[in-house]
PDB file of N, CA and C in Angstrom:
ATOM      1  N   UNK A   1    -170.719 -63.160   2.592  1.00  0.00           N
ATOM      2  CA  UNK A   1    -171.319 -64.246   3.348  1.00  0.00           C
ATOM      3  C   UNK A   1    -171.405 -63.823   4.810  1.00  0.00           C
ATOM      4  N   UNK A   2    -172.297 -63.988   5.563  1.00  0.00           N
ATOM      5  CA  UNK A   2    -173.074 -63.730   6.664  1.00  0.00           C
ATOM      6  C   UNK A   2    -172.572 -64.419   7.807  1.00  0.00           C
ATOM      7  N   UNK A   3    -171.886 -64.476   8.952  1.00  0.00           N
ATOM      8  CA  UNK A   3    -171.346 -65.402   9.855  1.00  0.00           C
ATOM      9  C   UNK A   3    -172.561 -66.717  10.221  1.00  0.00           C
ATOM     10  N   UNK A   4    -173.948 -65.814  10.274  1.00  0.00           N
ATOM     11  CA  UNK A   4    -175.044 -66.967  10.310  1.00  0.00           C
ATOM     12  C   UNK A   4    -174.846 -67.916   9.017  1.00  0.00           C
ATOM     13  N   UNK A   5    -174.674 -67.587   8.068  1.00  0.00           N
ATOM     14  CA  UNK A   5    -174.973 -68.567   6.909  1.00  0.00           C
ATOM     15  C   UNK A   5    -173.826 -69.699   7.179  1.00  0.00           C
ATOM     16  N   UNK A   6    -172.218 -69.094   7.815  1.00  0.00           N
ATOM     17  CA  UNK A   6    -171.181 -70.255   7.726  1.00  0.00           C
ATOM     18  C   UNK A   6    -172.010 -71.113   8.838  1.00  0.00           C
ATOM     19  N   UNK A   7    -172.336 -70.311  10.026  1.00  0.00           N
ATOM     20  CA  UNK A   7    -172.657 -71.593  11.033  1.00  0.00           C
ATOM     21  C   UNK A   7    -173.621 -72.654  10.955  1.00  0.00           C
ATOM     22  N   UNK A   8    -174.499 -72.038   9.548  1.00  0.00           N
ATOM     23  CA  UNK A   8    -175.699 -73.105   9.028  1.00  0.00           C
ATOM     24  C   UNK A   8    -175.268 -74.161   8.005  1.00  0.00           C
ATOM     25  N   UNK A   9    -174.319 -73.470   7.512  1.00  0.00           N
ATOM     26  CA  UNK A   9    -173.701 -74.406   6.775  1.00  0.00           C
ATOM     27  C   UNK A   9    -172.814 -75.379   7.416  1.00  0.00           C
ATOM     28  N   UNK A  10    -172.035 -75.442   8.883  1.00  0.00           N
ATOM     29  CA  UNK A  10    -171.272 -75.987   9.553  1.00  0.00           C
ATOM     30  C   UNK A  10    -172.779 -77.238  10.430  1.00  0.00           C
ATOM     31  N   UNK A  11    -173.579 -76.367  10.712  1.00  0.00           N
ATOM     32  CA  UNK A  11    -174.607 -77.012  11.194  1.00  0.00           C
ATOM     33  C   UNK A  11    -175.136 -78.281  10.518  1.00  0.00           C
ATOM     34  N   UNK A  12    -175.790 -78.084   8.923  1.00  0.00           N
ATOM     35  CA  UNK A  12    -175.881 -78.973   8.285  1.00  0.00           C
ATOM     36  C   UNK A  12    -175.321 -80.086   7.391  1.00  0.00           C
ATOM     37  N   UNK A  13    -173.822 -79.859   8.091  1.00  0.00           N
ATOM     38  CA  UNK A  13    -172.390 -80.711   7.527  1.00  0.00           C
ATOM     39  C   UNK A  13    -172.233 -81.372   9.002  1.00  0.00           C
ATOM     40  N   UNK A  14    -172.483 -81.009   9.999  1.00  0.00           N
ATOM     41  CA  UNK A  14    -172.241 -81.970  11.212  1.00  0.00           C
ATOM     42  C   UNK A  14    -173.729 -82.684  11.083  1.00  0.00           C
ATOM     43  N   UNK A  15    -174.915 -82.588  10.996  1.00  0.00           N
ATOM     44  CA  UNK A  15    -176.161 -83.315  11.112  1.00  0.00           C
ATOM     45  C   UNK A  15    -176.079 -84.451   9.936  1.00  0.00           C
ATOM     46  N   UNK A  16    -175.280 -83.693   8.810  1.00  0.00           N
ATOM     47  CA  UNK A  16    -175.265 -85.156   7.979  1.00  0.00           C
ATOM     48  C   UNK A  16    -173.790 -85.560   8.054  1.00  0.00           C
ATOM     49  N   UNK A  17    -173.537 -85.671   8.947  1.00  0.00           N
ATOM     50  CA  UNK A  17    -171.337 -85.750   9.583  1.00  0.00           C
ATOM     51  C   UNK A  17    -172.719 -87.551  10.223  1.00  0.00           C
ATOM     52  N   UNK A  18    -173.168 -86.634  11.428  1.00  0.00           N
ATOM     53  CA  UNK A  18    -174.175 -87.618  12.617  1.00  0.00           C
ATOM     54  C   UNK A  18    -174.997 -88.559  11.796  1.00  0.00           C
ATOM     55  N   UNK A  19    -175.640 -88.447  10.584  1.00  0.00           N
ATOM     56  CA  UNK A  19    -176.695 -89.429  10.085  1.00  0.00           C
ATOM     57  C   UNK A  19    -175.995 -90.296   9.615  1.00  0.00           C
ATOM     58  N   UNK A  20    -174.834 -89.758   8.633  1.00  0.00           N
ATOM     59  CA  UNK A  20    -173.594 -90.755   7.942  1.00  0.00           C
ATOM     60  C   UNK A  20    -173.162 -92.025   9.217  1.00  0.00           C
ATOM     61  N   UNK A  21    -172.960 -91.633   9.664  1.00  0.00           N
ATOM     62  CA  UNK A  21    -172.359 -92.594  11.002  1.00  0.00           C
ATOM     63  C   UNK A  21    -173.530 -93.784  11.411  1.00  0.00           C
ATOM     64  N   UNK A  22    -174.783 -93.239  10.967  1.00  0.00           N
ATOM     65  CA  UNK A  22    -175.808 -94.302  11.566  1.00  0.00           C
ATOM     66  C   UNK A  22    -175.441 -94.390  13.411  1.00  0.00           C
ATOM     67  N   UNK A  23    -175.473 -96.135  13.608  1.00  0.00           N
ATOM     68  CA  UNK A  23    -175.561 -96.152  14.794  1.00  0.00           C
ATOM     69  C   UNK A  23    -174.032 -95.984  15.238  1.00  0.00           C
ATOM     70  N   UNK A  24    -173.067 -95.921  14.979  1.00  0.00           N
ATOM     71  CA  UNK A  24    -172.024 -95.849  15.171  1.00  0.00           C
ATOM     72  C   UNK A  24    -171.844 -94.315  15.864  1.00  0.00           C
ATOM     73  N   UNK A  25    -171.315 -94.472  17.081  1.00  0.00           N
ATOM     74  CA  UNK A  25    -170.862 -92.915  18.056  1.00  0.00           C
ATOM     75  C   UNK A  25    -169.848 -92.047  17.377  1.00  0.00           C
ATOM     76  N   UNK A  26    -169.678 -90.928  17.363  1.00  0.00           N
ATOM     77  CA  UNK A  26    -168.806 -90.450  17.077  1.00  0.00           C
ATOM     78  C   UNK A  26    -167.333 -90.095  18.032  1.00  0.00           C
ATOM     79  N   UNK A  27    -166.301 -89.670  17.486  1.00  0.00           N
ATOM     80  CA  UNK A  27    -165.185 -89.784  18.173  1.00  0.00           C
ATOM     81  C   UNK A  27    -164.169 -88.592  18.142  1.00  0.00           C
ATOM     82  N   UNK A  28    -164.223 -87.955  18.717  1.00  0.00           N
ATOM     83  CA  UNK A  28    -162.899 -86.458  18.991  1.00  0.00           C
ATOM     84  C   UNK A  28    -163.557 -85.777  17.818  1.00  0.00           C
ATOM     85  N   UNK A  29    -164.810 -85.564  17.685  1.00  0.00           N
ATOM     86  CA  UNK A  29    -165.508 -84.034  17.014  1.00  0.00           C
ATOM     87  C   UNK A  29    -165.005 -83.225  17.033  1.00  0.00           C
ATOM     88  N   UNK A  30    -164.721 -82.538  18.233  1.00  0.00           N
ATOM     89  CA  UNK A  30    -164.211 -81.640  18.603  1.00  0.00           C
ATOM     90  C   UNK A  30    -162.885 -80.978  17.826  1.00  0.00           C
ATOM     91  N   UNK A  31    -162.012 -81.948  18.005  1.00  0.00           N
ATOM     92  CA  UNK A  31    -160.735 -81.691  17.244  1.00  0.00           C
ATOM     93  C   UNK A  31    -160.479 -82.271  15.396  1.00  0.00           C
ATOM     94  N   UNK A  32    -161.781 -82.596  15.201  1.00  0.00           N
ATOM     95  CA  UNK A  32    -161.930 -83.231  13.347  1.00  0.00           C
ATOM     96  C   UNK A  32    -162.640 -81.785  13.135  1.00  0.00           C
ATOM     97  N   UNK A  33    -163.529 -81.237  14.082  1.00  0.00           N
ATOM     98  CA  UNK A  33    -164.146 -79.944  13.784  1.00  0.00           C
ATOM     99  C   UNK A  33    -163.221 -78.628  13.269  1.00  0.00           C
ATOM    100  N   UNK A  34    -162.136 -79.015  14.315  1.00  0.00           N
ATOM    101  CA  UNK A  34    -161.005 -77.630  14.243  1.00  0.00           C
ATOM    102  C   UNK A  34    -160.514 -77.887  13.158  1.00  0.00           C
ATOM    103  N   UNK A  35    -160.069 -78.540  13.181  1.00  0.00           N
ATOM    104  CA  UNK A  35    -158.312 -78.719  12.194  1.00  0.00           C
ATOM    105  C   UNK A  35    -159.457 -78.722  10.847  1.00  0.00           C
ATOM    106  N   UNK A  36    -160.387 -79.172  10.235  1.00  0.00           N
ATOM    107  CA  UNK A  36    -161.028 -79.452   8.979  1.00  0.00           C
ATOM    108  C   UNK A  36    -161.183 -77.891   8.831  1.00  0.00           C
ATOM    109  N   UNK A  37    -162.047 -76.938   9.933  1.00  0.00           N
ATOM    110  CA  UNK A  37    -162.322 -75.624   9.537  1.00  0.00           C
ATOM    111  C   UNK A  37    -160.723 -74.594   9.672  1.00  0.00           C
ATOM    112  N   UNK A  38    -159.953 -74.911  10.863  1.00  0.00           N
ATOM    113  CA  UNK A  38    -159.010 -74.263  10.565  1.00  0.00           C
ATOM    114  C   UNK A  38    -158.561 -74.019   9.490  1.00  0.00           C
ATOM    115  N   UNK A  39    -157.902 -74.886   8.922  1.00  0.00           N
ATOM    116  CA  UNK A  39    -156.495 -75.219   7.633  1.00  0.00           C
ATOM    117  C   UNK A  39    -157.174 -74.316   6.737  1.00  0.00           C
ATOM    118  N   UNK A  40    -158.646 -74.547   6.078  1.00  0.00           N
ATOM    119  CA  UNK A  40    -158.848 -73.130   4.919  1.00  0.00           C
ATOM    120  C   UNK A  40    -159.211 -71.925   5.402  1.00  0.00           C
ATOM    121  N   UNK A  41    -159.426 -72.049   6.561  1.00  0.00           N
ATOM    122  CA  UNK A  41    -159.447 -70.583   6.727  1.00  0.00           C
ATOM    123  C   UNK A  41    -157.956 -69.898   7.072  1.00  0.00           C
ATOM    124  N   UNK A  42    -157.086 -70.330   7.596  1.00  0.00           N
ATOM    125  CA  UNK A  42    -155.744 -69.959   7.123  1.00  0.00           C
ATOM    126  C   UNK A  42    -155.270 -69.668   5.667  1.00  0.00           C
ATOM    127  N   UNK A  43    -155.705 -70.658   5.158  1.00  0.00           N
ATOM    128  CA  UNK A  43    -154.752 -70.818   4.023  1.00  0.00           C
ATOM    129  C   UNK A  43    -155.785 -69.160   2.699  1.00  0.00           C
ATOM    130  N   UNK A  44    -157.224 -69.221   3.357  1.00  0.00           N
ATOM    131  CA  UNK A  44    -157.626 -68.266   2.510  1.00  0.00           C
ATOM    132  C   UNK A  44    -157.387 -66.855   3.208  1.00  0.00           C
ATOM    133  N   UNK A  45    -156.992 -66.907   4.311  1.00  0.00           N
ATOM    134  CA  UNK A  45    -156.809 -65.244   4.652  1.00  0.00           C
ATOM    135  C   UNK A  45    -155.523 -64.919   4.963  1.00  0.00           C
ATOM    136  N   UNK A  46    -153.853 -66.234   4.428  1.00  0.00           N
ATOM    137  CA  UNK A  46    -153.038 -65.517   4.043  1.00  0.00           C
ATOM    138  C   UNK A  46    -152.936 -65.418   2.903  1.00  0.00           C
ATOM    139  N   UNK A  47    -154.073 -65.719   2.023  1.00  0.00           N
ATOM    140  CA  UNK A  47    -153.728 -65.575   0.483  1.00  0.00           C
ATOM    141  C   UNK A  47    -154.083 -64.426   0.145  1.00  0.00           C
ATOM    142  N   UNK A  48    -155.070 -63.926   1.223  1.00  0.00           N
ATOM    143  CA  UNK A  48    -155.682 -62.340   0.533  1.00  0.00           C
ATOM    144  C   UNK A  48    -155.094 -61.636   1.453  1.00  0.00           C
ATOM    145  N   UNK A  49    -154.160 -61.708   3.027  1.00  0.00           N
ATOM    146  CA  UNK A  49    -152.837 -61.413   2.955  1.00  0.00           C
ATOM    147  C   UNK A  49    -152.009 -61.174   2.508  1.00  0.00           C
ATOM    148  N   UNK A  50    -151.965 -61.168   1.414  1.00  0.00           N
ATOM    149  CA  UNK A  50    -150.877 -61.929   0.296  1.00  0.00           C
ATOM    150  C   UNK A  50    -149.419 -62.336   1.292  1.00  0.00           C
ATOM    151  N   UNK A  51    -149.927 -63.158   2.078  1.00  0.00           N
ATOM    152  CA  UNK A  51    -148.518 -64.220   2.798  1.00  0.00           C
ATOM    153  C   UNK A  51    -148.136 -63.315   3.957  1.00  0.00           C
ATOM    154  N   UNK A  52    -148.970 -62.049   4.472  1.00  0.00           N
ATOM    155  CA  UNK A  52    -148.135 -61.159   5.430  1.00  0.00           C
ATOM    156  C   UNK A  52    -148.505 -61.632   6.762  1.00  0.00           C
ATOM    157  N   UNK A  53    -148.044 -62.164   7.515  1.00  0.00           N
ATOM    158  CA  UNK A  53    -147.951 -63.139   8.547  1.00  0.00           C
ATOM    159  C   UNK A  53    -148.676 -61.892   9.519  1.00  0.00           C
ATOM    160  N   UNK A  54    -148.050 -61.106   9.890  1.00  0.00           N
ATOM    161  CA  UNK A  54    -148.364 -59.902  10.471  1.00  0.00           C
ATOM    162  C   UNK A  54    -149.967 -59.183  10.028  1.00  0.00           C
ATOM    163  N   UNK A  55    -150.164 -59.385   8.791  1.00  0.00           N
ATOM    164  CA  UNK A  55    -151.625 -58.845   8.417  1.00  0.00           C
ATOM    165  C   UNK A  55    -152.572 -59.979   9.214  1.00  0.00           C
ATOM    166  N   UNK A  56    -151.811 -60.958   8.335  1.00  0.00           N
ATOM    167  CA  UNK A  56    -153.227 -62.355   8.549  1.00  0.00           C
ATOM    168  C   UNK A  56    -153.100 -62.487  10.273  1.00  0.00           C
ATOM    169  N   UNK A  57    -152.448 -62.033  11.065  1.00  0.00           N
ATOM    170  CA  UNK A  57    -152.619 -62.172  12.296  1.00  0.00           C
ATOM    171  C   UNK A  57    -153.481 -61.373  13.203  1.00  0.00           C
ATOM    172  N   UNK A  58    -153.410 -60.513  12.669  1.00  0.00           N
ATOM    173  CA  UNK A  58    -153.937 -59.058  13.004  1.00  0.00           C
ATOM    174  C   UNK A  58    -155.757 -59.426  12.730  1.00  0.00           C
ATOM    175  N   UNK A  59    -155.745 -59.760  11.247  1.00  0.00           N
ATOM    176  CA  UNK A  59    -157.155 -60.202  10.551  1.00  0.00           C
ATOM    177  C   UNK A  59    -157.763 -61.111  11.456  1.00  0.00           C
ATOM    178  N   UNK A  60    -156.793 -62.081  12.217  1.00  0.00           N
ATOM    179  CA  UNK A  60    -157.842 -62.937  12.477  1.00  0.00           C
ATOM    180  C   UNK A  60    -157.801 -62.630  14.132  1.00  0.00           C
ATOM    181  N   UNK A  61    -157.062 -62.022  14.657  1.00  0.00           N
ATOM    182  CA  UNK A  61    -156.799 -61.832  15.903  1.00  0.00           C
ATOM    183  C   UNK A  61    -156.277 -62.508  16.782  1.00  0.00           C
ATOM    184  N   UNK A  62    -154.846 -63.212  16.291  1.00  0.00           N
ATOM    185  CA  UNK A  62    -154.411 -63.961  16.624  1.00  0.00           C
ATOM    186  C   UNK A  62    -152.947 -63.344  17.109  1.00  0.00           C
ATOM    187  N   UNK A  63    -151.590 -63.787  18.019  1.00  0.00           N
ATOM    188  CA  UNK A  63    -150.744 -62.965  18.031  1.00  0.00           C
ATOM    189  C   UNK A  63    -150.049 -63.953  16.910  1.00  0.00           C
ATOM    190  N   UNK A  64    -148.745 -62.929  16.169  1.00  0.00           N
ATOM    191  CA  UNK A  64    -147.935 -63.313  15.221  1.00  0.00           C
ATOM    192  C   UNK A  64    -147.519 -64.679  14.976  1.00  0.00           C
ATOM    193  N   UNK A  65    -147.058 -64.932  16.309  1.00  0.00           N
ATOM    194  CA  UNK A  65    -146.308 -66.399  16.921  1.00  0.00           C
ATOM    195  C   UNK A  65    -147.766 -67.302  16.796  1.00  0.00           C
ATOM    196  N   UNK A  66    -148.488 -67.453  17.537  1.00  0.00           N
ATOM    197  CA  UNK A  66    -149.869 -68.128  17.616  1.00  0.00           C
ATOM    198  C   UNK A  66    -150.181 -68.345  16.058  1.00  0.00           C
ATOM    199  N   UNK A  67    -150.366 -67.235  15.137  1.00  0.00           N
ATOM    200  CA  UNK A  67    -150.612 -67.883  13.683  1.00  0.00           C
ATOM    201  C   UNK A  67    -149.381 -68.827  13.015  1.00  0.00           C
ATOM    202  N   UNK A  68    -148.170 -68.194  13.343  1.00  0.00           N
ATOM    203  CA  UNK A  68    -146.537 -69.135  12.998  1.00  0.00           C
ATOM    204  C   UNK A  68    -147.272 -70.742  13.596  1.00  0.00           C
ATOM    205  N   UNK A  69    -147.284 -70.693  14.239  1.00  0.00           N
ATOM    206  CA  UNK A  69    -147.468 -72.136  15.203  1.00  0.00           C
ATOM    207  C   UNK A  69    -148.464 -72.992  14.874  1.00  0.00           C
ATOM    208  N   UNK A  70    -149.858 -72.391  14.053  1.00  0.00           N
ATOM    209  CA  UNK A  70    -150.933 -73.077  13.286  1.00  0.00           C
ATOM    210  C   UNK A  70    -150.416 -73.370  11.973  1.00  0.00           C
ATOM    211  N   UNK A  71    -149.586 -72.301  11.301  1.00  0.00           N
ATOM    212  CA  UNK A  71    -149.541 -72.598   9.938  1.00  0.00           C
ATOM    213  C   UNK A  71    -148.544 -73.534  10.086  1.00  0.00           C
ATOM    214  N   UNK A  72    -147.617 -73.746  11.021  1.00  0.00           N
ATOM    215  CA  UNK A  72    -146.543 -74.885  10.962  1.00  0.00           C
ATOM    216  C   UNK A  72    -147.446 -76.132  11.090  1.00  0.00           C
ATOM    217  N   UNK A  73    -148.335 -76.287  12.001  1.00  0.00           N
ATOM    218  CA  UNK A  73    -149.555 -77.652  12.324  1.00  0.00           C
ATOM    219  C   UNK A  73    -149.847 -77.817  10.934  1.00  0.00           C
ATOM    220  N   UNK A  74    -150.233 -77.198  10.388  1.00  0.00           N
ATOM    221  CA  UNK A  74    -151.243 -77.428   8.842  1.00  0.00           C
ATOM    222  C   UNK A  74    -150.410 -77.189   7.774  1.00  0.00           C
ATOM    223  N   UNK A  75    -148.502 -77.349   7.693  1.00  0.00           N
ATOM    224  CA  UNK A  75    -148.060 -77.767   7.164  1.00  0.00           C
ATOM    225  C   UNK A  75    -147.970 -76.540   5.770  1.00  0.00           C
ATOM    226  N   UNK A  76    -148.365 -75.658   6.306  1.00  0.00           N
ATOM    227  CA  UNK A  76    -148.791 -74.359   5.296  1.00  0.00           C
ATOM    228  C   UNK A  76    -147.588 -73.089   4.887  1.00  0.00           C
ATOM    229  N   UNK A  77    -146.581 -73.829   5.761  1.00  0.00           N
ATOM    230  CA  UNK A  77    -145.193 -73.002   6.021  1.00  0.00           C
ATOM    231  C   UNK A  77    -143.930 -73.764   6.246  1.00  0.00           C
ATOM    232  N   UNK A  78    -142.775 -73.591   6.175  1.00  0.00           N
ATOM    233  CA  UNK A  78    -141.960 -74.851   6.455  1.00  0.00           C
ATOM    234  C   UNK A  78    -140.938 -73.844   7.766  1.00  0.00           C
TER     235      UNK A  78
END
């Protein structure tokens, strides 16, 4: 999959996110945006990690601690 194809696909999940709502405004996008795309993309690139905190950090370019600190948010680690 093509980085263009995720952002078209993110594109046409927020345009019908905006039509769903009708006249009603929307509220902290921003952060319903993150946390919805975060959590699987964690959870799928320490699985093909297979759980190596140190790989999947590296993969995503994140430092060690910085991925510790998301996967604790998203409840993905205890």
């Amino acid at each position: 999959m093509k980085p263009l194809h995720i952002a078209e696909c993110v594109r046409s999940n927020l345009e019908g996110y905006l039509c769903d709502l009708g006249a009603s405004e929307p509220e902290r996008m921003y952060d319903m945006l993150i946390s919805v795309v975060e959590k699987p993309l964690l959870e799928v690139v320490m699985e093909r990690a297979d759980h190596n905190q140190s790989k999947a950090a590296q993969w995503l370019g994140l430092n060690r601690n910085t991925l510790r600190k998301k996967l604790l948010e998203h409840k993905l680690i205890d």
